[in-house]
Protein backbone atom coordinates (compact mmCIF):
# COMPACT_ATOMS: atom_id res chain seq x y z
CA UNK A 1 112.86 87.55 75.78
CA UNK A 2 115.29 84.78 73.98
CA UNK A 3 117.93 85.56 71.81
CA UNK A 4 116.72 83.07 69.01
CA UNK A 5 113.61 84.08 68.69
CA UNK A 6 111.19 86.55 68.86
CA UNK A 7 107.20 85.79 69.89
CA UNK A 8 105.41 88.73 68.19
CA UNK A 9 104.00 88.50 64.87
CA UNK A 10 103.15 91.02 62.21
CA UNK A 11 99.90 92.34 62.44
CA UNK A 12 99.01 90.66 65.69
CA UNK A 13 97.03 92.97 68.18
CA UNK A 14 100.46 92.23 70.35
CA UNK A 15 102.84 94.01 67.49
CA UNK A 16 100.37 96.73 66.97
CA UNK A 17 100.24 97.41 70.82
CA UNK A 18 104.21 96.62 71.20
CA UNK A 19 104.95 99.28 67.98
CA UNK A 20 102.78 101.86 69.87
CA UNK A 21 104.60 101.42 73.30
CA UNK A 22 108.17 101.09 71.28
CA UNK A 23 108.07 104.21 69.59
CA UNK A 24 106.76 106.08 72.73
CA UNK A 25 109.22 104.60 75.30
CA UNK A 26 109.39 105.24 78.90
CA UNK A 27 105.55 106.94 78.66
CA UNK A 28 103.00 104.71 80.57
CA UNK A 29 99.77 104.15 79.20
CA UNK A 30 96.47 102.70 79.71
CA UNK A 31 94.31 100.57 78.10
CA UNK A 32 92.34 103.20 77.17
CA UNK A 33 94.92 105.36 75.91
CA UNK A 34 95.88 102.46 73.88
CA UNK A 35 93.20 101.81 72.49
CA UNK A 36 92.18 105.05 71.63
CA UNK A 37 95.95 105.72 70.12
CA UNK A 38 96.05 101.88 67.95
CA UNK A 39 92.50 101.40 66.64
CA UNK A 40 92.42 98.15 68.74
CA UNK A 41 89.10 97.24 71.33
CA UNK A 42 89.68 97.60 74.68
CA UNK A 43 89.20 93.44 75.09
CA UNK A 44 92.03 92.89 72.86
CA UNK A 45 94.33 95.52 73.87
CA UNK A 46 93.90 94.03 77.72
CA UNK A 47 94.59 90.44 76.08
CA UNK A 48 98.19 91.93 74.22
CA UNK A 49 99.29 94.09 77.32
CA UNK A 50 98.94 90.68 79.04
CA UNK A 51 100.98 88.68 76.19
CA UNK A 52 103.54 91.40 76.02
CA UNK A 53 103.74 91.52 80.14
CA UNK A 54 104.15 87.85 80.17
CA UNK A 55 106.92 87.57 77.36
CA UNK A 56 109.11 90.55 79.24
CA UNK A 57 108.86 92.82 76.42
CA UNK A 58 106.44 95.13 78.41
CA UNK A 59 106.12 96.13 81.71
CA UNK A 60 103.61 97.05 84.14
CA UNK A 61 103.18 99.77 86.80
CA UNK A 62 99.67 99.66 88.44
CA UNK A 63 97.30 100.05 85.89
CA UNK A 64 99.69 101.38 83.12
CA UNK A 65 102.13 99.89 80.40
CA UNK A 66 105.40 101.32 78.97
CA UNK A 67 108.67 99.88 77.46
CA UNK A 68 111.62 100.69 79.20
CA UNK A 69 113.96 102.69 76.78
CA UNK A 70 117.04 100.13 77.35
CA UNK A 71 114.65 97.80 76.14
CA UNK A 72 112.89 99.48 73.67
CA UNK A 73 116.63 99.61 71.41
CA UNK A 74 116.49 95.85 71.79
CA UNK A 75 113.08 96.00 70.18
CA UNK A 76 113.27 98.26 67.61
CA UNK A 77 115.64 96.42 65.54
CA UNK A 78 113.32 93.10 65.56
CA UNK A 79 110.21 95.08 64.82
CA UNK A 80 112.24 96.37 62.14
CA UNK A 81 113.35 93.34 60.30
CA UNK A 82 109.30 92.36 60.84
CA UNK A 83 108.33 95.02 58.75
CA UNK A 84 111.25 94.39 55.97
CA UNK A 85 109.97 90.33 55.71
CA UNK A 86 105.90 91.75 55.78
CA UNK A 87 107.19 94.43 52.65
CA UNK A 88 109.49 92.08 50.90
CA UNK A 89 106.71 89.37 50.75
CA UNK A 90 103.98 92.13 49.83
CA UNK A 91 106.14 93.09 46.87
CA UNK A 92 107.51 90.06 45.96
CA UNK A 93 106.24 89.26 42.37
CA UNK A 94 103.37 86.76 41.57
CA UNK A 95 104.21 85.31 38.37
CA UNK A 96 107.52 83.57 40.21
CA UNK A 97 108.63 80.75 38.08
CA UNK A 98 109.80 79.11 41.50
CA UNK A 99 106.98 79.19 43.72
CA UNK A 100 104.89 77.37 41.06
CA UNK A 101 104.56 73.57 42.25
CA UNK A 102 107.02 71.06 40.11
CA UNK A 103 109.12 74.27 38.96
CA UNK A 104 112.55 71.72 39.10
CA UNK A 105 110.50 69.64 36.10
CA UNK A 106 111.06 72.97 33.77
CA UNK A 107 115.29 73.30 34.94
CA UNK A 108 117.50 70.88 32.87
CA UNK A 109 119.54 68.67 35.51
CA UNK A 110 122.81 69.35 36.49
CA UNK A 111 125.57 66.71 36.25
CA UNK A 112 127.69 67.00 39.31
CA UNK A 113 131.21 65.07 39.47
CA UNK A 114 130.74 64.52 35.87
CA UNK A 115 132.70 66.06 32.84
CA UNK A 116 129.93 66.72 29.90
CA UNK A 117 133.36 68.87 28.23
CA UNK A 118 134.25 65.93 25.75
């Protein structure tokens, strides 16, 4: 996994799976225990195992997959600021002055090196 950046996104199949594994570290699972434990199909849950295998942030043992706990503190923390971005954007308001197009039309302009004081 890179230090700069992180490959899972919020409600991907791969950050359901990778929340489910993370906050049962060091348990293997199947697929089908996955599945029956996230909600997610069986095809999709074999496609994210297989994402998560191949960016290092899960491992494999046989037929199973499980996050190593040393890992899984590593994880937590990113997984965490996911979910703050995903809330702050759910409750960010709608009527925002600034994400209307042309908003710096309404804001007077600023003179900068110049002394409006006299």
């Amino acid at each position: 996994m890179s230090e700069d950046s992180f490959p899972v996104t919020p409600g991907s199949n791969e950050y359901t799976t990778l929340s489910f594994l993370v906050a049962r570290c060091g348990t293997r699972f199947s697929p089908d225990e996955i599945t029956a434990n996230t909600g997610i199909s069986a095809t999709e849950v074999s496609n994210a195992v297989a994402q998560l295998v191949e960016w290092g942030l899960v491992q494999q043992a046989a037929t199973e997959y499980y996050v190593d706990p040393a890992q899984a503190e590593e994880i937590r923390p990113r997984l965490r600021s996911l979910d703050t971005v995903v809330q702050l954007f759910q409750t960010a308001p709608t009527d925002d002055a600034y994400a209307e197009p042309e908003w710096t039309d309404e804001v007077p302009s600023l003179s900068v090196g110049r002394d409006d004081r006299t």
